[in-house]
C-alpha atoms as a PDB file:
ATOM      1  CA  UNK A   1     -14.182  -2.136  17.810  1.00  0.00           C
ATOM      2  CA  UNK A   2     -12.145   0.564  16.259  1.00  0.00           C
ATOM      3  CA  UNK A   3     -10.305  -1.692  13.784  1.00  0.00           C
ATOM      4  CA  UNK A   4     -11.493  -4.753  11.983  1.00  0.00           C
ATOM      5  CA  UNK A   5      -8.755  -7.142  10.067  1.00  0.00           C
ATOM      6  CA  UNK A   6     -10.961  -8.643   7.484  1.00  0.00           C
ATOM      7  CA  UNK A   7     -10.347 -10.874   4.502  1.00  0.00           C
ATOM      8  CA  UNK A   8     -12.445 -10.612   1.007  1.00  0.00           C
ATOM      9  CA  UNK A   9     -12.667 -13.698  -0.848  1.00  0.00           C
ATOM     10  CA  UNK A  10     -12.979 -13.328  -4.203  1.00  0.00           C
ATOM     11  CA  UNK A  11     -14.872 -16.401  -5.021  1.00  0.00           C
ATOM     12  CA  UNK A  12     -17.580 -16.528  -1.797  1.00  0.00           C
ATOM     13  CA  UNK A  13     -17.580 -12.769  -2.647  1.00  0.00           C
ATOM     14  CA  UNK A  14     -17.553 -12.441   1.048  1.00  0.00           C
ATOM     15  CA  UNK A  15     -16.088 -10.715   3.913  1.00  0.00           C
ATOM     16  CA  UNK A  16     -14.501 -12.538   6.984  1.00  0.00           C
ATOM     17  CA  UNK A  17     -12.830 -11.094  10.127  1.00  0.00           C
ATOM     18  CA  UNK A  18      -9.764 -12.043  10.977  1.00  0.00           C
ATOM     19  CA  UNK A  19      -9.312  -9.898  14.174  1.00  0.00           C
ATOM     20  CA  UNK A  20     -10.802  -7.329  15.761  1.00  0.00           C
ATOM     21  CA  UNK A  21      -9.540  -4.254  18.019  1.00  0.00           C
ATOM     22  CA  UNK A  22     -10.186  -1.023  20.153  1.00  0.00           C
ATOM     23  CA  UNK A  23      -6.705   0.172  19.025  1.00  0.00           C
ATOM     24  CA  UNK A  24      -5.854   1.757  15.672  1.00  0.00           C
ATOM     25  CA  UNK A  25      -4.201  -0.706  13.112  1.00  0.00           C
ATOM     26  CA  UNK A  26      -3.849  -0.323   9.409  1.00  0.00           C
ATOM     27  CA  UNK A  27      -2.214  -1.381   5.875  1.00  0.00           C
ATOM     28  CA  UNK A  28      -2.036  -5.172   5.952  1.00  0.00           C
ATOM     29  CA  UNK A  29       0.152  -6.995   3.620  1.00  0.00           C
ATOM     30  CA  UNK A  30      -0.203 -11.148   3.088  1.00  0.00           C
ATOM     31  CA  UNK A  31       3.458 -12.851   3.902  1.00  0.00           C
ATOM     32  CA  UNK A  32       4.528 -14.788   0.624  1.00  0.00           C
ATOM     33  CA  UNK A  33       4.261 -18.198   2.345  1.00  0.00           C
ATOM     34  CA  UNK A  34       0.614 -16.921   3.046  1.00  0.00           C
ATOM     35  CA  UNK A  35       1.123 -17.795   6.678  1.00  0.00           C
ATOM     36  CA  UNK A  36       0.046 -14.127   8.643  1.00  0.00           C
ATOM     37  CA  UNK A  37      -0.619 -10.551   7.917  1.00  0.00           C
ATOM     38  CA  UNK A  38       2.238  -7.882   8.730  1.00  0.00           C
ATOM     39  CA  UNK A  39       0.179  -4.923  10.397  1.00  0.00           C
ATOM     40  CA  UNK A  40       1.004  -1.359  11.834  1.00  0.00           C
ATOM     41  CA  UNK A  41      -0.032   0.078  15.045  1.00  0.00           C
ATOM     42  CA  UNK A  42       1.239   3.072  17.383  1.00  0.00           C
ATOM     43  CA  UNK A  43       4.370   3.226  15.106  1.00  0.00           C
ATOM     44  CA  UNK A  44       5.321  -0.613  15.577  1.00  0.00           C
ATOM     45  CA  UNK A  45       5.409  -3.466  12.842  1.00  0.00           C
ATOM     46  CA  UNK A  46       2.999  -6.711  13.869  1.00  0.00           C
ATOM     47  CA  UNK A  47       3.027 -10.288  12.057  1.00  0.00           C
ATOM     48  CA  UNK A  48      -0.654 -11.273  12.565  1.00  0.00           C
ATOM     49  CA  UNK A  49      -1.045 -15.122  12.460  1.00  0.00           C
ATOM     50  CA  UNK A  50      -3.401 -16.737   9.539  1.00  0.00           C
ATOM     51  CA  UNK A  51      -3.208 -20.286  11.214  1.00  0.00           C
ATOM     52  CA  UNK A  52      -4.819 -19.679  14.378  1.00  0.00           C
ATOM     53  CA  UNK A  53      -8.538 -19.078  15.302  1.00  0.00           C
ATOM     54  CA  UNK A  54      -7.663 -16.250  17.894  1.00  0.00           C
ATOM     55  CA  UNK A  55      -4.864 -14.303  16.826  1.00  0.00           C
ATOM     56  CA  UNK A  56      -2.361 -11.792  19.141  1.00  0.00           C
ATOM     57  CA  UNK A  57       0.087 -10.026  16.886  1.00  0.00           C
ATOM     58  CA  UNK A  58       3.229 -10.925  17.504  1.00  0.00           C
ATOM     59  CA  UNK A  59       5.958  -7.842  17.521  1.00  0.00           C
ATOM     60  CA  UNK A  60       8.349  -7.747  15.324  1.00  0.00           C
ATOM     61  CA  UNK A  61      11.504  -6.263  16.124  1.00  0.00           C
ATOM     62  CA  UNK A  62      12.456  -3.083  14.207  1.00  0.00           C
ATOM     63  CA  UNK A  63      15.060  -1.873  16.665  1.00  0.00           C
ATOM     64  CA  UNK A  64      15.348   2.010  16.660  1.00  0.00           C
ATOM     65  CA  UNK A  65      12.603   2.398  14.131  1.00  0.00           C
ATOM     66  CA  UNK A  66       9.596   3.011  16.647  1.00  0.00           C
ATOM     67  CA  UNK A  67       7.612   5.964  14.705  1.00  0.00           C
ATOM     68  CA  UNK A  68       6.470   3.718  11.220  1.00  0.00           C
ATOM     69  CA  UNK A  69       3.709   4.896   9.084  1.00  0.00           C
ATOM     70  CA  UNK A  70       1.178   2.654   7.686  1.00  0.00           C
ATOM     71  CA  UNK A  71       3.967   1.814   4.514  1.00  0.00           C
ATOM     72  CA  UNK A  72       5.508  -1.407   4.413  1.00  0.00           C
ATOM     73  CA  UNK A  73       5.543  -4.473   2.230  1.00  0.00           C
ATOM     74  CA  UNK A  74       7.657  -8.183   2.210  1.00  0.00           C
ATOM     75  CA  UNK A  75      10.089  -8.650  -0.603  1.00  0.00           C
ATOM     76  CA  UNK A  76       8.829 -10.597  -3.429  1.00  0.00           C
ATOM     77  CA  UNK A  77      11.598 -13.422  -1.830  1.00  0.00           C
ATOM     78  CA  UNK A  78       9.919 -13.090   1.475  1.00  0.00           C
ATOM     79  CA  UNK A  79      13.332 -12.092   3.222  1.00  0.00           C
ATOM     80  CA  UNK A  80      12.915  -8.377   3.581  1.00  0.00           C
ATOM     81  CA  UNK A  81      10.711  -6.054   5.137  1.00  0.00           C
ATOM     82  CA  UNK A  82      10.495  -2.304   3.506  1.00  0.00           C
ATOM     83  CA  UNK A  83       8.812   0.436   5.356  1.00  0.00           C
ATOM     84  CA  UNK A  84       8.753   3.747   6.214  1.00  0.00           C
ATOM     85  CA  UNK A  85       9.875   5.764   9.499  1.00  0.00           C
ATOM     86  CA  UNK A  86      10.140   9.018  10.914  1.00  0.00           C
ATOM     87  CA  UNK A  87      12.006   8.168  14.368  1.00  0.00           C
ATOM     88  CA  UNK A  88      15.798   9.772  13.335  1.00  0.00           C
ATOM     89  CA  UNK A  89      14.773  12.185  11.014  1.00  0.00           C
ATOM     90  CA  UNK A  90      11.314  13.670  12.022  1.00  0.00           C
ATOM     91  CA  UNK A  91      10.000  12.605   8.289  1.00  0.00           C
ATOM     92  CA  UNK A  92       9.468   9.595   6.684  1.00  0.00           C
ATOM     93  CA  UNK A  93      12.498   7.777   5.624  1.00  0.00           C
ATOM     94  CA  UNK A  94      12.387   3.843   3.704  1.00  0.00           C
ATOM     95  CA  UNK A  95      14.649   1.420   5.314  1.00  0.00           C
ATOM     96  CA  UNK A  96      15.041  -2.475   4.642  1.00  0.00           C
ATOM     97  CA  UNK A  97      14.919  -4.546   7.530  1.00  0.00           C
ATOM     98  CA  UNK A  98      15.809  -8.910   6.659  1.00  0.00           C
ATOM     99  CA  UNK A  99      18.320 -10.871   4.888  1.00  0.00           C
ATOM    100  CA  UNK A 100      20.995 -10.298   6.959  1.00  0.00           C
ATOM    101  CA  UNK A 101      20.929  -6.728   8.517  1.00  0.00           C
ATOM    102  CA  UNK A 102      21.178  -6.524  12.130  1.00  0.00           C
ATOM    103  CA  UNK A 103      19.566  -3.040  12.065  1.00  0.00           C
ATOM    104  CA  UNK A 104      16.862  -1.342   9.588  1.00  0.00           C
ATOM    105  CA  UNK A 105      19.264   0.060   6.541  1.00  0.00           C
ATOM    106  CA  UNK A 106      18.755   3.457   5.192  1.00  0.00           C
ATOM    107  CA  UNK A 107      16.959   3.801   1.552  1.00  0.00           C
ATOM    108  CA  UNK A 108      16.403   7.097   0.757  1.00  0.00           C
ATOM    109  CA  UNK A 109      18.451  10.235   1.468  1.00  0.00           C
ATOM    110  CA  UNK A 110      16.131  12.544   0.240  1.00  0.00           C
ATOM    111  CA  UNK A 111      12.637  13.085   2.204  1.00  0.00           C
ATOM    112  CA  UNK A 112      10.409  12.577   3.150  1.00  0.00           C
ATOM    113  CA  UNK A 113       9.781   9.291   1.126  1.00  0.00           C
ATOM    114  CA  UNK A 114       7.015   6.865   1.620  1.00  0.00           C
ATOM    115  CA  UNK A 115       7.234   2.961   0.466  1.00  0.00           C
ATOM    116  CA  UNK A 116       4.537   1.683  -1.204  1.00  0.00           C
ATOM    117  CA  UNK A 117       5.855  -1.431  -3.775  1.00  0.00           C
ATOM    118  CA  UNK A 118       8.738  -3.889  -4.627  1.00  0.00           C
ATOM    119  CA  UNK A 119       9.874  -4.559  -7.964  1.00  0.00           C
ATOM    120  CA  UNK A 120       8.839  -8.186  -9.060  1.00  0.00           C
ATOM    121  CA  UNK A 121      13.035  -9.072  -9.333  1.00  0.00           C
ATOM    122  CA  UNK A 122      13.201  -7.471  -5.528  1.00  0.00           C
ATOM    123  CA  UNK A 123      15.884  -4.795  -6.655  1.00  0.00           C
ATOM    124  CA  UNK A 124      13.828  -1.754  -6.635  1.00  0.00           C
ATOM    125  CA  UNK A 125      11.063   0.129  -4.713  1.00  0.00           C
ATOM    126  CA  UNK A 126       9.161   2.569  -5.650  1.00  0.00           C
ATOM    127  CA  UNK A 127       7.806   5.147  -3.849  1.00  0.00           C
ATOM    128  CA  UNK A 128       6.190   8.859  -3.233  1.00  0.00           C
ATOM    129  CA  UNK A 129       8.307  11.342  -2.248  1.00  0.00           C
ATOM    130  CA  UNK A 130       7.489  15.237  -1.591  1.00  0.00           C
ATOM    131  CA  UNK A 131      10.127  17.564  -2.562  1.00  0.00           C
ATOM    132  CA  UNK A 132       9.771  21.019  -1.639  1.00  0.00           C
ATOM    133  CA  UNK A 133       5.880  20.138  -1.557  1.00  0.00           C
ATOM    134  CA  UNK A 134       5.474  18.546  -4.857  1.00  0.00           C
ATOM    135  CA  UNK A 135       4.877  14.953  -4.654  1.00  0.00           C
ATOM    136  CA  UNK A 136       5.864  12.749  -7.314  1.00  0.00           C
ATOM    137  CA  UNK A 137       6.756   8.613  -8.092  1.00  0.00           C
ATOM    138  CA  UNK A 138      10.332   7.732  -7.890  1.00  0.00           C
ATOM    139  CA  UNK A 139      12.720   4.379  -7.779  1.00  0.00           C
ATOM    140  CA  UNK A 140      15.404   3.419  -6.127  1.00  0.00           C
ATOM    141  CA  UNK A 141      17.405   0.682  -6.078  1.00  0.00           C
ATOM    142  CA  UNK A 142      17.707  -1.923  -2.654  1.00  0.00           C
ATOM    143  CA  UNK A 143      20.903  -0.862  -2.332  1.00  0.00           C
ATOM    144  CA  UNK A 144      20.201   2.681  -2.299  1.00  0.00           C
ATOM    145  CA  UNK A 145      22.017   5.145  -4.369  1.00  0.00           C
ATOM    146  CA  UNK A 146      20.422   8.378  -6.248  1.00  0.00           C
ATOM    147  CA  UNK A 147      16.503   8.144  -6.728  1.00  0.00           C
ATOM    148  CA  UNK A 148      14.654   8.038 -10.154  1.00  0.00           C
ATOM    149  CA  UNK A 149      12.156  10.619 -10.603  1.00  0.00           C
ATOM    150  CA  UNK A 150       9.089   9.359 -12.985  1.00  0.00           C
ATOM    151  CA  UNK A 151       6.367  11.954 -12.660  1.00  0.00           C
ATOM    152  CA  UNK A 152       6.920  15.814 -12.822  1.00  0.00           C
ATOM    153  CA  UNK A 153       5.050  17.754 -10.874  1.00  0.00           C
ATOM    154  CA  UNK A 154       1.437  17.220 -13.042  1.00  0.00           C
ATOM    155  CA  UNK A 155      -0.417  17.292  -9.989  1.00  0.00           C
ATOM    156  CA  UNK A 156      -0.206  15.252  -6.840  1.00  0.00           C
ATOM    157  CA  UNK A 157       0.928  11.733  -7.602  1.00  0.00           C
ATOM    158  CA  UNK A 158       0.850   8.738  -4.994  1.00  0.00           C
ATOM    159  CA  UNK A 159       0.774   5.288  -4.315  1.00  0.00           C
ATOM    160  CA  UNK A 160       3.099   3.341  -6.896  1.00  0.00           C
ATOM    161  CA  UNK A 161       2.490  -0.159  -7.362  1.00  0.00           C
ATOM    162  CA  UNK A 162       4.396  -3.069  -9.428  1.00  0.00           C
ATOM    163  CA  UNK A 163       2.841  -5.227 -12.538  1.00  0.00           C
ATOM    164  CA  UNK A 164       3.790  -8.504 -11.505  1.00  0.00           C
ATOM    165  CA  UNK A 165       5.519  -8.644 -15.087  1.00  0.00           C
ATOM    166  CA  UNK A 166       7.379  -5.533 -14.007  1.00  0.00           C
ATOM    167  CA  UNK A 167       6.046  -4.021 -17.102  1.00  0.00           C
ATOM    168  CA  UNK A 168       3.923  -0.981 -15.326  1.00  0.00           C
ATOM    169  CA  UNK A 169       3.917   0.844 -12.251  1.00  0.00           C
ATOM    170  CA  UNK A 170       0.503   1.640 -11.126  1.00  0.00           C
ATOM    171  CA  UNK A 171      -0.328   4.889  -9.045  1.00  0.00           C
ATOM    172  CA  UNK A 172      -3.091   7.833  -8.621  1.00  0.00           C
ATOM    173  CA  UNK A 173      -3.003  11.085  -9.574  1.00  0.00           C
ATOM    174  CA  UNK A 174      -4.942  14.625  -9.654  1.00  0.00           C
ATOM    175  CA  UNK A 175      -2.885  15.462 -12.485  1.00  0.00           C
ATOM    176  CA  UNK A 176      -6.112  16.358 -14.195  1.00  0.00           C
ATOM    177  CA  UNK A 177      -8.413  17.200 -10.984  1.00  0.00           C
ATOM    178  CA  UNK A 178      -9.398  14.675  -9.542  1.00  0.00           C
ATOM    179  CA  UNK A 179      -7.285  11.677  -8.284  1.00  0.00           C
ATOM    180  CA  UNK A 180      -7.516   9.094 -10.706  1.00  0.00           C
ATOM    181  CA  UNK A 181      -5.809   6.002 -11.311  1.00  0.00           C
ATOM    182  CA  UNK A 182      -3.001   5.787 -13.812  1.00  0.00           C
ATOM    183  CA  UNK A 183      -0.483   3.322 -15.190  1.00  0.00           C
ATOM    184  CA  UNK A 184       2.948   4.191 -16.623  1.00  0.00           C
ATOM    185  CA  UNK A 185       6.211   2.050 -18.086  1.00  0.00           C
ATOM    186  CA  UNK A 186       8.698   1.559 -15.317  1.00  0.00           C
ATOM    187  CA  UNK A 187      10.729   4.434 -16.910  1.00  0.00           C
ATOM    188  CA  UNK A 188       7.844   6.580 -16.645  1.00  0.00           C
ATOM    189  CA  UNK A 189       7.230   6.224 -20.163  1.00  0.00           C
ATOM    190  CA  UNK A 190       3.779   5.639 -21.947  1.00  0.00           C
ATOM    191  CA  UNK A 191       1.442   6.992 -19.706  1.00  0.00           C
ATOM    192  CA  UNK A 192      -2.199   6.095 -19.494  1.00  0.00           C
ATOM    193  CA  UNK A 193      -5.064   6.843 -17.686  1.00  0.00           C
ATOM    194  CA  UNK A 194      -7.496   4.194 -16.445  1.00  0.00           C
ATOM    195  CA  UNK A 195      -9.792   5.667 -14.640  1.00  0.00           C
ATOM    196  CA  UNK A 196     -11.972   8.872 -15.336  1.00  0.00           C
ATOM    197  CA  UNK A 197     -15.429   8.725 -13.007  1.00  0.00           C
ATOM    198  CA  UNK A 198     -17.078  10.541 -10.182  1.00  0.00           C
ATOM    199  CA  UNK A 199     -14.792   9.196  -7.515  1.00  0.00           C
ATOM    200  CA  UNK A 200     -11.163  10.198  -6.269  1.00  0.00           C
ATOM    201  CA  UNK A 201      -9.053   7.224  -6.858  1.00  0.00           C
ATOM    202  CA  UNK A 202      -6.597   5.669  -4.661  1.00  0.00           C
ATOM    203  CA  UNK A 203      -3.987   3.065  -3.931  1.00  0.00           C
ATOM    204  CA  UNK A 204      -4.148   0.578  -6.853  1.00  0.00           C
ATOM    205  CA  UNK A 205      -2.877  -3.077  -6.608  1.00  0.00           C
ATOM    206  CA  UNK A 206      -2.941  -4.878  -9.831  1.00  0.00           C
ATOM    207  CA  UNK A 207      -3.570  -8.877  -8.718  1.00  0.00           C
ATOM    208  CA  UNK A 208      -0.675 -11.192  -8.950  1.00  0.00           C
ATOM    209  CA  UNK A 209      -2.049 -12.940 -12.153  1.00  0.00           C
ATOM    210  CA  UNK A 210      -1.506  -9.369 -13.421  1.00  0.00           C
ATOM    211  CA  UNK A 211      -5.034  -9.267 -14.935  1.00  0.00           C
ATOM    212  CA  UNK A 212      -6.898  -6.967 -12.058  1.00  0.00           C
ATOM    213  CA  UNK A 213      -6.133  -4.160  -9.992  1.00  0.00           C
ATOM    214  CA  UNK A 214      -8.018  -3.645  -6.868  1.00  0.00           C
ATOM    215  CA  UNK A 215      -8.446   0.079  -5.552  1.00  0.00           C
ATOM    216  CA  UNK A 216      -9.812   2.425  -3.301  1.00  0.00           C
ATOM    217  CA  UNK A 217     -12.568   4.996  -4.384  1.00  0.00           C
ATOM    218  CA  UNK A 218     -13.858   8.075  -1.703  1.00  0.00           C
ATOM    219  CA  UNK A 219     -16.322  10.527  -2.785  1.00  0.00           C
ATOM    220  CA  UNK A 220     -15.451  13.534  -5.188  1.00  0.00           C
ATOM    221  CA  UNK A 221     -15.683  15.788  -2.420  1.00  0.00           C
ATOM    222  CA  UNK A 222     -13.193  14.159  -0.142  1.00  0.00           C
ATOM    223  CA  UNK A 223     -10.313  15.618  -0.383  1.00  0.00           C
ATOM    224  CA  UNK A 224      -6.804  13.531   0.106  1.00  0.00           C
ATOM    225  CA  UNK A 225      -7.005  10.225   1.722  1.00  0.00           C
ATOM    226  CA  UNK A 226      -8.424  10.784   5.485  1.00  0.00           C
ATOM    227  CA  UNK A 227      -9.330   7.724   7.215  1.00  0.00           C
ATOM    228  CA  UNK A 228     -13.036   7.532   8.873  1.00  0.00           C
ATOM    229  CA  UNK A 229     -15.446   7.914   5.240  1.00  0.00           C
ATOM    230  CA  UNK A 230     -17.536   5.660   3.848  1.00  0.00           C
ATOM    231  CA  UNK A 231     -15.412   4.199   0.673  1.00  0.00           C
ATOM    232  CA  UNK A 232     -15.429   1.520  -1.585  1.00  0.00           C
ATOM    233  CA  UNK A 233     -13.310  -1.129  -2.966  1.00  0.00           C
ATOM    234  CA  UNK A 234     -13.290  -1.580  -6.894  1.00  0.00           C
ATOM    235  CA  UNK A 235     -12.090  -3.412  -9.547  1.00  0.00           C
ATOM    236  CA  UNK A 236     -10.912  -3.352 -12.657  1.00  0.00           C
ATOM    237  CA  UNK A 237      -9.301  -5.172 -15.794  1.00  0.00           C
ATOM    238  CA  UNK A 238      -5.482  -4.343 -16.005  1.00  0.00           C
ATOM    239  CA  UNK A 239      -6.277  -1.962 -18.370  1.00  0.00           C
ATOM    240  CA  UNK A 240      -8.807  -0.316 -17.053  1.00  0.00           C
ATOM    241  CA  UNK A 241     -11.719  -1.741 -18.482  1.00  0.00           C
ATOM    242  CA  UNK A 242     -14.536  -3.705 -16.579  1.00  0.00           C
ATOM    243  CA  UNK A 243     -14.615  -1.592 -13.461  1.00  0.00           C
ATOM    244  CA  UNK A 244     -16.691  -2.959 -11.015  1.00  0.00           C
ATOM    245  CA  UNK A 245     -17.458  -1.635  -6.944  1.00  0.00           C
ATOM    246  CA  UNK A 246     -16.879  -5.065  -4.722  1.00  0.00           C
ATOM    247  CA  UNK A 247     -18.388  -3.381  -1.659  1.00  0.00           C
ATOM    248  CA  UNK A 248     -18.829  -0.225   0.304  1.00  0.00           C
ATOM    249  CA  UNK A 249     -17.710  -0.041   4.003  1.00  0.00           C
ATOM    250  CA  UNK A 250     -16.372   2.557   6.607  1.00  0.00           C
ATOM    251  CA  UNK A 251     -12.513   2.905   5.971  1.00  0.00           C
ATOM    252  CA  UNK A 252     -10.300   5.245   3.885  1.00  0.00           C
ATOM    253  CA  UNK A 253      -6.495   5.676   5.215  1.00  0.00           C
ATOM    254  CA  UNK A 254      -4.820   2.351   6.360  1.00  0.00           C
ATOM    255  CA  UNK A 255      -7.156   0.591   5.194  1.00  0.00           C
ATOM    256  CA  UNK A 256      -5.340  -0.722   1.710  1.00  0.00           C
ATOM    257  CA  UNK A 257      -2.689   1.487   1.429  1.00  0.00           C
ATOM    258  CA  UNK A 258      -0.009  -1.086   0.580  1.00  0.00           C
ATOM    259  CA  UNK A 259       0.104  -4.133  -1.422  1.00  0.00           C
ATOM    260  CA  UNK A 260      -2.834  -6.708  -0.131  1.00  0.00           C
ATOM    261  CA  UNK A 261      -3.425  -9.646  -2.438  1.00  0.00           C
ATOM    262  CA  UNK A 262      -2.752 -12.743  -1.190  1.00  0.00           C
ATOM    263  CA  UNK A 263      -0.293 -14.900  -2.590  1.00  0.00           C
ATOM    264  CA  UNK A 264      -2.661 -16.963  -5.016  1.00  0.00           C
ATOM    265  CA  UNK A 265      -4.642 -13.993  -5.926  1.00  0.00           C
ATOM    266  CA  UNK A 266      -7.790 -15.719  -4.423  1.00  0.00           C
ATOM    267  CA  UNK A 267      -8.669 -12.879  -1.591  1.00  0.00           C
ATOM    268  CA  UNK A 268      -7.460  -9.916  -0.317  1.00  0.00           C
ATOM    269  CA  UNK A 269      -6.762  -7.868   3.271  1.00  0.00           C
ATOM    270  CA  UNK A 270      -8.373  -4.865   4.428  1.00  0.00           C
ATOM    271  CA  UNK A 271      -8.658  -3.199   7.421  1.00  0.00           C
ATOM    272  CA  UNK A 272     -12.509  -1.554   8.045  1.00  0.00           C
ATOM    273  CA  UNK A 273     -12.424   1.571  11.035  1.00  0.00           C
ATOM    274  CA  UNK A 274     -15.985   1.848  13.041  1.00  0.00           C
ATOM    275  CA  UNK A 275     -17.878   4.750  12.888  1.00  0.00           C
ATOM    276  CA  UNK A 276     -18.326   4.992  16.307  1.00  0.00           C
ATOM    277  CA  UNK A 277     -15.454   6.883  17.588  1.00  0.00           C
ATOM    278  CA  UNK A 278     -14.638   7.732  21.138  1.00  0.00           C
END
């Protein structure tokens, strides 16, 4: 199988597969009612079904939008879908999709510009964007409007995440070599590092009880985030204390780069890629 949907519980400390595939999926988010897993595949959005022992995903309808990345999330109220597109402009652009519109509604002017977390009020996302090839966090608000630049240019920074308190925004960065993980005020304000080890750091999701943040780790060598290494999924204390390696599996890109907690902060989604590609 060339993708595995798989769940970790954090109790069990165990792994279970939710569905399986020769096709390339990635990036699954947990619906706020806890109910399915939204998915991306061959540019198309897919609600994958919790509540049933053989799962199809079911389509959802994004209208033009037919060219998504592996960036998308629910609204903290569960009526909106963000994500991220390249079908009208040829690079990524963030659109909202729920809560009335009839078609996905433009974000971001400037790109491209790739989602990766909702504000815990719902009125702001947060996101990397590369300007002129420097990529940096910024926020916008759900109603679009100019962008808020956080980071300068120190390095390559990626992968903004909420606090649930909406106190921090988590993200990586190589602003010092390697990518690390780093948390910042939601003004970009009091920055801290959180982690500084052998690994490059990616993708950080603090926990809805605000107390963890899971992450993904590659080998120092590797450069970016490719899909198809051997990884690892970590874990550490909000702060950045306590870091501890869950497991080790076959993965890398699409495999957690969006938010993937569940609602009760009891497990977590992954996708897992085989090694044996055709």
């Amino acid at each position: 199988m060339r993708s595995s949907v798989e769940i970790y519980d954090m109790t069990a400390r165990e792994c279970e597969v939710v569905w399986q595939t020769e096709d390339l999926v990635e990036a699954p988010n947990w619906s706020r009612d806890g109910e399915f897993l939204l998915i991306n595949g061959d540019g198309l959005l897919y609600a994958l079904s919790l509540d049933d022992d053989d799962p199809e995903p079911e389509l959802i309808d994004t209208s033009f939008a037919v060219r998504l990345n592996n960036d998308h999330g629910i609204s903290p109220d569960g009526a909106s879908i963000a994500f991220s597109d390249h079908t009208l402009f040829g690079k990524s652009c963030i659109y909202l999709l729920g809560d009335g519109d009839e078609e996905p509604r433009q974000v971001t002017d400037k790109m491209p510009s790739y989602w990766h977390g909702w504000s815990p009020d719902g009125k702001e996302l947060a996101y990397c964007g590369d300007r002129n090839g420097v990529f940096d966090i910024y926020t916008i608000s759900t109603k679009g409007g100019p962008e808020k630049r956080l980071t300068h240019g120190e390095g390559h920074n990626d992968g903004p995440d909420y606090s649930p308190d909406g106190q921090w925004i988590y993200f990586n960065s190589s602003r010092t070599g390697t990518m690390q993980i780093w948390r910042m005020r939601t003004d970009g304000s009091d920055l801290q590092r959180l982690t500084a080890d052998g690994y490059g750091d990616w993708f950080p999701h603090p926990s809805p009880d605000g107390k963890k943040v899971l992450f993904l780790s590659y080998d120092a060598d590797v450069a970016g985030h490719p899909r198809d290494k051997q990884v690892r999924l970590r874990l550490m204390d909000a702060d950045g204390g306590n870091v501890e390696t869950l497991f080790e599996f076959f993965g890398g890109q699409g495999s957690i780069n969006v938010p993937n907690w569940s609602p009760d902060g009891s497990a977590f989604a992954f996708v897992r890629y085989s090694s044996e590609i055709s």
